[in-house]
PDB file of N, CA and C in Angstrom:
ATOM      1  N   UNK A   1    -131.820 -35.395 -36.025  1.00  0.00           N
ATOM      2  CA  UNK A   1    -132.262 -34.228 -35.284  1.00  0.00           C
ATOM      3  C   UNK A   1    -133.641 -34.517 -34.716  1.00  0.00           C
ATOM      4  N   UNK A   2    -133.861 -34.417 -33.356  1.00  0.00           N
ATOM      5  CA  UNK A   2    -135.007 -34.384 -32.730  1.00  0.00           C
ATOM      6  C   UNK A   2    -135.810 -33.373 -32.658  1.00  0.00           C
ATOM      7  N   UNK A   3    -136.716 -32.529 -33.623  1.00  0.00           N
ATOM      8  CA  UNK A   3    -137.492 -31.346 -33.321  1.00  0.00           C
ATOM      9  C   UNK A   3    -138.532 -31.682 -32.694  1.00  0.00           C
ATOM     10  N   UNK A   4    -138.999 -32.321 -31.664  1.00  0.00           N
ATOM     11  CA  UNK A   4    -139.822 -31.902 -30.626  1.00  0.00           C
ATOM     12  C   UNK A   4    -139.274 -31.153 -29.230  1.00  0.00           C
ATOM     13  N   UNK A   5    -137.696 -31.373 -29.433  1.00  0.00           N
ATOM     14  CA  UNK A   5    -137.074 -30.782 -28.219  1.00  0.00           C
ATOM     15  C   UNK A   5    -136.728 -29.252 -28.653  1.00  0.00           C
ATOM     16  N   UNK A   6    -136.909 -29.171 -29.700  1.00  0.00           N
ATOM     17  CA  UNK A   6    -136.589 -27.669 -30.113  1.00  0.00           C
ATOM     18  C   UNK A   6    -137.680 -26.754 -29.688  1.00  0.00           C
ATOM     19  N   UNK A   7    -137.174 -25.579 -29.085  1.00  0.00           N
ATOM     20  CA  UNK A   7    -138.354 -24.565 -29.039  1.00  0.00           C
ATOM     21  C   UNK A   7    -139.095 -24.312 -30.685  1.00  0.00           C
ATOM     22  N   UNK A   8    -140.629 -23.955 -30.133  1.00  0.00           N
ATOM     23  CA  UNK A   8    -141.662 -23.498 -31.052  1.00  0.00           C
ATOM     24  C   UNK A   8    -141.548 -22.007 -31.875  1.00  0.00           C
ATOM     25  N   UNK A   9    -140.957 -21.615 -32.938  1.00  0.00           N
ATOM     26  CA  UNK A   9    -141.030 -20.209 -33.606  1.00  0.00           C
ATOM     27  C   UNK A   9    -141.716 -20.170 -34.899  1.00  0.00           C
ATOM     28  N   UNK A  10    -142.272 -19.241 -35.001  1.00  0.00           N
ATOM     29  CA  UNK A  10    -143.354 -18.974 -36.258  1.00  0.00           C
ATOM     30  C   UNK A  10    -142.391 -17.780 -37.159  1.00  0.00           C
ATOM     31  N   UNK A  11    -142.225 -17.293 -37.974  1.00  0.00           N
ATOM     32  CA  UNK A  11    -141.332 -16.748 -39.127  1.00  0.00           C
ATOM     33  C   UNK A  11    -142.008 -16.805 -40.476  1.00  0.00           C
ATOM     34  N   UNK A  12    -142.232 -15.652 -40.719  1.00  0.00           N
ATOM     35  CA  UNK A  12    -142.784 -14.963 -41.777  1.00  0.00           C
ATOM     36  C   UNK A  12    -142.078 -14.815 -42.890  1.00  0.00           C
ATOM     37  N   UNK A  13    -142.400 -15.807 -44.059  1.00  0.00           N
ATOM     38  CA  UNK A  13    -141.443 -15.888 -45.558  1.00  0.00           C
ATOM     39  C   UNK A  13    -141.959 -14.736 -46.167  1.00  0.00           C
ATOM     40  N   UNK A  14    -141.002 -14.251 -46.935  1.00  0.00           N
ATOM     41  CA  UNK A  14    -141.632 -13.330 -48.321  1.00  0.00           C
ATOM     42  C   UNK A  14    -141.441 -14.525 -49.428  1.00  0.00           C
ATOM     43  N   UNK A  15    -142.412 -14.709 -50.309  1.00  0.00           N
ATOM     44  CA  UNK A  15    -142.327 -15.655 -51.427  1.00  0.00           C
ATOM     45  C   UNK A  15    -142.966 -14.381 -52.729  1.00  0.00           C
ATOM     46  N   UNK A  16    -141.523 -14.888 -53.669  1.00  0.00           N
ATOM     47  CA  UNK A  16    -142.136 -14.224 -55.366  1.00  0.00           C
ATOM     48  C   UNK A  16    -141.670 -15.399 -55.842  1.00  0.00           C
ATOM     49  N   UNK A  17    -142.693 -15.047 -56.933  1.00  0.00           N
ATOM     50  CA  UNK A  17    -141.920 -16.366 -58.592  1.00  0.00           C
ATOM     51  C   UNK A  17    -141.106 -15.958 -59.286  1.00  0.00           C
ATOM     52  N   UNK A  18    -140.092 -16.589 -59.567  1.00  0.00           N
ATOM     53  CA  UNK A  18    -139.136 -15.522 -60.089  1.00  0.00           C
ATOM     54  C   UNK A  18    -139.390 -15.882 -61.839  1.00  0.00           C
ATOM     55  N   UNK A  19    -139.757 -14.503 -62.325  1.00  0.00           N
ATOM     56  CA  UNK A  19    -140.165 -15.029 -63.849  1.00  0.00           C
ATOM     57  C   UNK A  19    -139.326 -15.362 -64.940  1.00  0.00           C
ATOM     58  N   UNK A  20    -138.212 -15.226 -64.325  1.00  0.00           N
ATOM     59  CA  UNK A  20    -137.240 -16.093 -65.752  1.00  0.00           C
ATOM     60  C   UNK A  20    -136.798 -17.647 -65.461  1.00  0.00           C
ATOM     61  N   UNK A  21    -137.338 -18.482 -64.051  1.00  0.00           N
ATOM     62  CA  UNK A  21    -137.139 -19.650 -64.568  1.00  0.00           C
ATOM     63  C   UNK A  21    -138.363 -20.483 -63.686  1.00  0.00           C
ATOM     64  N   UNK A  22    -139.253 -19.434 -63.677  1.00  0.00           N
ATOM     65  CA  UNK A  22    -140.591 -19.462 -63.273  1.00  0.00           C
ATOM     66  C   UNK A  22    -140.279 -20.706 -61.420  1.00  0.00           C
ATOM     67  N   UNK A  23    -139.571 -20.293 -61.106  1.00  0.00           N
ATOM     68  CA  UNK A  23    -139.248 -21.006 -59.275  1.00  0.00           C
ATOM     69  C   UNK A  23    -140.433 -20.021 -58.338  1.00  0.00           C
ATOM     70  N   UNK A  24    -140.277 -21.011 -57.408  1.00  0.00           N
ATOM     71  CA  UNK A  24    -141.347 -19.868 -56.371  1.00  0.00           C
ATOM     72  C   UNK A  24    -139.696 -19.955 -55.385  1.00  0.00           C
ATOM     73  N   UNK A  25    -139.402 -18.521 -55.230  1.00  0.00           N
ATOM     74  CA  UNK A  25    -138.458 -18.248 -54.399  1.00  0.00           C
ATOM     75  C   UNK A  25    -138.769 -17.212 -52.774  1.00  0.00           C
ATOM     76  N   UNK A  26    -138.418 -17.586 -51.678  1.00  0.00           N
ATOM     77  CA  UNK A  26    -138.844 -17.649 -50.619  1.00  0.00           C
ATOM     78  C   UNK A  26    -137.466 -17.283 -49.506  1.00  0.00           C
ATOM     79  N   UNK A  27    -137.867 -15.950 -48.773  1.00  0.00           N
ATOM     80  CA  UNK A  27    -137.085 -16.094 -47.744  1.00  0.00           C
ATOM     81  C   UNK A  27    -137.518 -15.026 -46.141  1.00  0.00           C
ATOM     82  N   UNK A  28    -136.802 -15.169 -45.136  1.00  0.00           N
ATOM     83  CA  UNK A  28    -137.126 -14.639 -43.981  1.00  0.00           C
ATOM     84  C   UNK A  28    -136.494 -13.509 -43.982  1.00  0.00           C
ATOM     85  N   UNK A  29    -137.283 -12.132 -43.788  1.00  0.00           N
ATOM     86  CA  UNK A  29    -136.744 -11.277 -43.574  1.00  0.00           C
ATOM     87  C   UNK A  29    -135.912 -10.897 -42.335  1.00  0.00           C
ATOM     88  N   UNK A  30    -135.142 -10.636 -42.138  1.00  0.00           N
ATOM     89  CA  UNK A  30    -134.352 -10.158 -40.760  1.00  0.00           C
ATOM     90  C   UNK A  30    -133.343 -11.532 -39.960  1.00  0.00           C
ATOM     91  N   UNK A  31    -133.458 -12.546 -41.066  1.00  0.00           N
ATOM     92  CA  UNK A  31    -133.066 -13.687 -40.797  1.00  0.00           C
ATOM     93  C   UNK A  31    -131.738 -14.365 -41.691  1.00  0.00           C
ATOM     94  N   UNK A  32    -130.360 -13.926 -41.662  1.00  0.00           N
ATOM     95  CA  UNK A  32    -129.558 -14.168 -42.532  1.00  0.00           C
ATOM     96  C   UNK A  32    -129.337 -15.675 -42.785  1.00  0.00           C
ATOM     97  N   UNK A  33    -129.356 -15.701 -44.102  1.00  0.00           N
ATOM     98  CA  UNK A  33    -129.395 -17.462 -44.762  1.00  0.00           C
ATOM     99  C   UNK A  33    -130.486 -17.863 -44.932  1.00  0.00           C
ATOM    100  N   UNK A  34    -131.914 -17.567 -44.699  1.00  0.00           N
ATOM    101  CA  UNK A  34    -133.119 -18.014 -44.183  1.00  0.00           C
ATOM    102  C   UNK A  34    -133.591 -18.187 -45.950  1.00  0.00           C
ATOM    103  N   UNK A  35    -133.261 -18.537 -46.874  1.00  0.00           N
ATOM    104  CA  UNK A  35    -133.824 -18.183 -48.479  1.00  0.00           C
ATOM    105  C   UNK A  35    -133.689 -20.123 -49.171  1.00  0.00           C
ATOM    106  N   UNK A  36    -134.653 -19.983 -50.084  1.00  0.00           N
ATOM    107  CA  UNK A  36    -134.654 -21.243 -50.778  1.00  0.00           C
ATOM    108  C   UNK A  36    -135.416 -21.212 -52.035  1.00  0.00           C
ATOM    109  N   UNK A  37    -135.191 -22.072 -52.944  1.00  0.00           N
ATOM    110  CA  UNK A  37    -136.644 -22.095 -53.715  1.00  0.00           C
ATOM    111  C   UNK A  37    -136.747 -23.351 -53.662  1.00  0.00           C
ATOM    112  N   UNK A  38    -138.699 -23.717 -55.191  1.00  0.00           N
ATOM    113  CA  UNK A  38    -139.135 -24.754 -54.995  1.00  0.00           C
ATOM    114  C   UNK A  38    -139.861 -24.422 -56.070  1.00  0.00           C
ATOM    115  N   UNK A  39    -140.310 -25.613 -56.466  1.00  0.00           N
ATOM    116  CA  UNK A  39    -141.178 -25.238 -58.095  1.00  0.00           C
ATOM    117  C   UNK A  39    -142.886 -25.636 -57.605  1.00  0.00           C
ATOM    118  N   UNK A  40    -143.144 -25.860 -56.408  1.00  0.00           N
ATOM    119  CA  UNK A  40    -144.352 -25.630 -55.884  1.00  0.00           C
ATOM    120  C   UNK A  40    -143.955 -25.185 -53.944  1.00  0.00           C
ATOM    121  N   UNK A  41    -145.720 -24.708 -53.794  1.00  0.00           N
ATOM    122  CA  UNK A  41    -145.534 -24.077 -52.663  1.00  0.00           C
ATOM    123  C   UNK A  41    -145.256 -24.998 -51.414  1.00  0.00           C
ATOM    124  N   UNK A  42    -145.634 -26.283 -51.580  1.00  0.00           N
ATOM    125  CA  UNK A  42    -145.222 -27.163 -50.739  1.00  0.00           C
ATOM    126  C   UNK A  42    -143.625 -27.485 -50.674  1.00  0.00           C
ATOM    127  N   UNK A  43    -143.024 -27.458 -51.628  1.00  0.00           N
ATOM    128  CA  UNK A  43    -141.266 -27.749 -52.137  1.00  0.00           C
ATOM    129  C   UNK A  43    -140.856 -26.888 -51.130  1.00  0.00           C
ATOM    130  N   UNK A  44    -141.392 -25.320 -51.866  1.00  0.00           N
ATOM    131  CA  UNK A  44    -140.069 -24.266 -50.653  1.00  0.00           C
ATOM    132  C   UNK A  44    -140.674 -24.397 -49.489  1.00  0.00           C
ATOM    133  N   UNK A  45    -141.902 -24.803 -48.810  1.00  0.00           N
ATOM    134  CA  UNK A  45    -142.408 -24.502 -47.529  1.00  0.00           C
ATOM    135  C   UNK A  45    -140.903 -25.296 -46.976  1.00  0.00           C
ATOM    136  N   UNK A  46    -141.407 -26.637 -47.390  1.00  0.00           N
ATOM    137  CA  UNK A  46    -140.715 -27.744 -46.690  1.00  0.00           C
ATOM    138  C   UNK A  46    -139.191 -27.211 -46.941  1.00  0.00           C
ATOM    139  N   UNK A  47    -138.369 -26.521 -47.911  1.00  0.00           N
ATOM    140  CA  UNK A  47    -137.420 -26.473 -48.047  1.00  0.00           C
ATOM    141  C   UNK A  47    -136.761 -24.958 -47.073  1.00  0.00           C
ATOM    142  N   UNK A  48    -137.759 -24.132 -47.307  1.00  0.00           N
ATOM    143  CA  UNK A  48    -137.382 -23.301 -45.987  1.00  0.00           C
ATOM    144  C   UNK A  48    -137.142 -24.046 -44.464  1.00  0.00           C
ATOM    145  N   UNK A  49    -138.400 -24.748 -44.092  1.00  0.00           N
ATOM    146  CA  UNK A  49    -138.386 -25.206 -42.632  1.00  0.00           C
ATOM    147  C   UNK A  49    -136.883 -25.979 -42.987  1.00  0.00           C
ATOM    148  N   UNK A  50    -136.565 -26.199 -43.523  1.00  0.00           N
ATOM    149  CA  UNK A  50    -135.202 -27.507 -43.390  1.00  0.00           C
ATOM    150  C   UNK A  50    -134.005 -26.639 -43.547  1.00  0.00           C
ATOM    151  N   UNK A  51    -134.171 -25.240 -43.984  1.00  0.00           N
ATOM    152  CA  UNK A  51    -133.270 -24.627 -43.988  1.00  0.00           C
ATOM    153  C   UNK A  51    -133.052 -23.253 -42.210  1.00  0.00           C
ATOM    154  N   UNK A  52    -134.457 -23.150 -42.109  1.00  0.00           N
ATOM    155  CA  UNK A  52    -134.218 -22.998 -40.831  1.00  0.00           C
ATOM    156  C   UNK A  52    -134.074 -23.399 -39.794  1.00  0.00           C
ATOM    157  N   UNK A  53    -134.465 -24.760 -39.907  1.00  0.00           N
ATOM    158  CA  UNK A  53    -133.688 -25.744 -38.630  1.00  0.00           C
ATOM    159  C   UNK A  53    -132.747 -25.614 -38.533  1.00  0.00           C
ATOM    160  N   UNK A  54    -132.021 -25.603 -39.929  1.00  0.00           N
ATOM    161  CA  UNK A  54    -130.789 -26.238 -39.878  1.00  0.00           C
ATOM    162  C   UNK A  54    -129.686 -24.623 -39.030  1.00  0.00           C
ATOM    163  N   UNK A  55    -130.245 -23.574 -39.710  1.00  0.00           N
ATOM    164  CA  UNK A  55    -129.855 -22.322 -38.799  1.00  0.00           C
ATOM    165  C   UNK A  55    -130.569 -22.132 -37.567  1.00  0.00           C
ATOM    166  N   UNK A  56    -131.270 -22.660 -36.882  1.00  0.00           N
ATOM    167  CA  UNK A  56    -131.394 -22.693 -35.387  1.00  0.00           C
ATOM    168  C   UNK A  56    -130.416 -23.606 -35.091  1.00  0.00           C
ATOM    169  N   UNK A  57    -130.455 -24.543 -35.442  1.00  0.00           N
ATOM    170  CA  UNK A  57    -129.558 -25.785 -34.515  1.00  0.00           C
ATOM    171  C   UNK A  57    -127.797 -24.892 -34.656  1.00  0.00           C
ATOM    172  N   UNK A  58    -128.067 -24.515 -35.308  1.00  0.00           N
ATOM    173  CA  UNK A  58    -126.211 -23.482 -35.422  1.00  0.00           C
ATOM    174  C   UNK A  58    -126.082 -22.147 -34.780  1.00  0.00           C
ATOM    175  N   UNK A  59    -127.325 -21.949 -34.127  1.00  0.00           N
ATOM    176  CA  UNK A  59    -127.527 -20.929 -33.296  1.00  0.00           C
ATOM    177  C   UNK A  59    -126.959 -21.651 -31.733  1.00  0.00           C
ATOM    178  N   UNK A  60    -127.086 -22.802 -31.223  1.00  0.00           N
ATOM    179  CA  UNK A  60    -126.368 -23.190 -30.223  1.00  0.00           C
ATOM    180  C   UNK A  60    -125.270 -23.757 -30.416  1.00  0.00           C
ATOM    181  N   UNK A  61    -124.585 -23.449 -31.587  1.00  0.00           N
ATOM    182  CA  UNK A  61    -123.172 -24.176 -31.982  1.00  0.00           C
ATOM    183  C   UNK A  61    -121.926 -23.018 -32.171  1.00  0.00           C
ATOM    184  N   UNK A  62    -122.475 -21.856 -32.091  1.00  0.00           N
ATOM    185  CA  UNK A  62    -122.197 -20.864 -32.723  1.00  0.00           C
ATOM    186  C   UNK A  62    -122.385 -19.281 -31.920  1.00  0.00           C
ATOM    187  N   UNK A  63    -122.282 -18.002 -32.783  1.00  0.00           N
ATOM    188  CA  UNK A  63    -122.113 -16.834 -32.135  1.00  0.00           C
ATOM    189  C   UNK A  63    -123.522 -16.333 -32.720  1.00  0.00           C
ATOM    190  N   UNK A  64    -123.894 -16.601 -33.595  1.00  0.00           N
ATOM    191  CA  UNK A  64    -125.517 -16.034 -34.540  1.00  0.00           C
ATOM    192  C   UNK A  64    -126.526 -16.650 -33.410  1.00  0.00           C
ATOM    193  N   UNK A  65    -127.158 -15.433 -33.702  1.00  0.00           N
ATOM    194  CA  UNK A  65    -128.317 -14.921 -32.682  1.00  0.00           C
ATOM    195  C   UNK A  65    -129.445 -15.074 -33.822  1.00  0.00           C
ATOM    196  N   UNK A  66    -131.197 -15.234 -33.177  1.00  0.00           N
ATOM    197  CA  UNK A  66    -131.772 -15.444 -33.791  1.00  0.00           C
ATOM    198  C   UNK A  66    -132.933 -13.825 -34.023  1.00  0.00           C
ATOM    199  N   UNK A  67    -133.473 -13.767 -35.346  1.00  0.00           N
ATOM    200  CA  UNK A  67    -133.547 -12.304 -34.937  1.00  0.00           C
ATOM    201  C   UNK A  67    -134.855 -11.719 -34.476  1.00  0.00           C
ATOM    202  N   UNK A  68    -134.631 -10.552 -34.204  1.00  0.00           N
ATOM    203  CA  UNK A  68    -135.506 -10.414 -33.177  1.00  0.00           C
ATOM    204  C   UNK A  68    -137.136  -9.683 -33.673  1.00  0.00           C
ATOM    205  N   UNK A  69    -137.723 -10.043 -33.520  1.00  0.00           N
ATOM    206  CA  UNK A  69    -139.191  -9.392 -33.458  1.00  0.00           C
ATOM    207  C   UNK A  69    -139.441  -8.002 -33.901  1.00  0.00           C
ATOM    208  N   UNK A  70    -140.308  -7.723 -34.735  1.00  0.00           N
ATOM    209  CA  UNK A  70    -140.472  -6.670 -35.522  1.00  0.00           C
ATOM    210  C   UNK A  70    -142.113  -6.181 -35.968  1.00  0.00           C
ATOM    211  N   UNK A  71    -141.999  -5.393 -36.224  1.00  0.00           N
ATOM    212  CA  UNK A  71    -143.560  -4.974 -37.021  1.00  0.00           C
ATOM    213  C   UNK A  71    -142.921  -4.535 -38.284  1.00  0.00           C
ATOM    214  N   UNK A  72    -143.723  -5.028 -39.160  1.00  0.00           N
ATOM    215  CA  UNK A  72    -143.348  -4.408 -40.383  1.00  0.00           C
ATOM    216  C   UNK A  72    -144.655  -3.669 -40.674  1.00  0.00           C
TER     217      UNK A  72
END
């Protein structure tokens, strides 16, 4: 996969630790599939971005739309 040809999007994780097996767990709100964990904050960063590539690139393969802009 070439991500310099991919458009640029910024996406806002919610991250908690989850205290019964102490993971830092992480996901995009308004973004279905967008979730991962990691036992440091670098693990899920990197493991989110690899999980949202991987749902953009299936956004041009596919009928899923990417979602849209919000204020929370």
């Amino acid at each position: 996969m070439v991500y310099s040809k991919m458009p640029m999007h910024a996406y806002t994780a919610v991250i908690e630790r989850d205290p019964a097996t102490g993971l830092l767990v992480g996901y995009v709100p308004g973004f279905p599939g967008a979730h991962s964990q990691g036992d440091t904050m670098d693990e899920l960063s990197a493991n989110l971005r690899e999980v949202i590539a991987m749902l953009l690139e299936a956004v041009s393969y596919t009928h899923l739309t990417l979602p849209t802009k919000r204020i929370v």
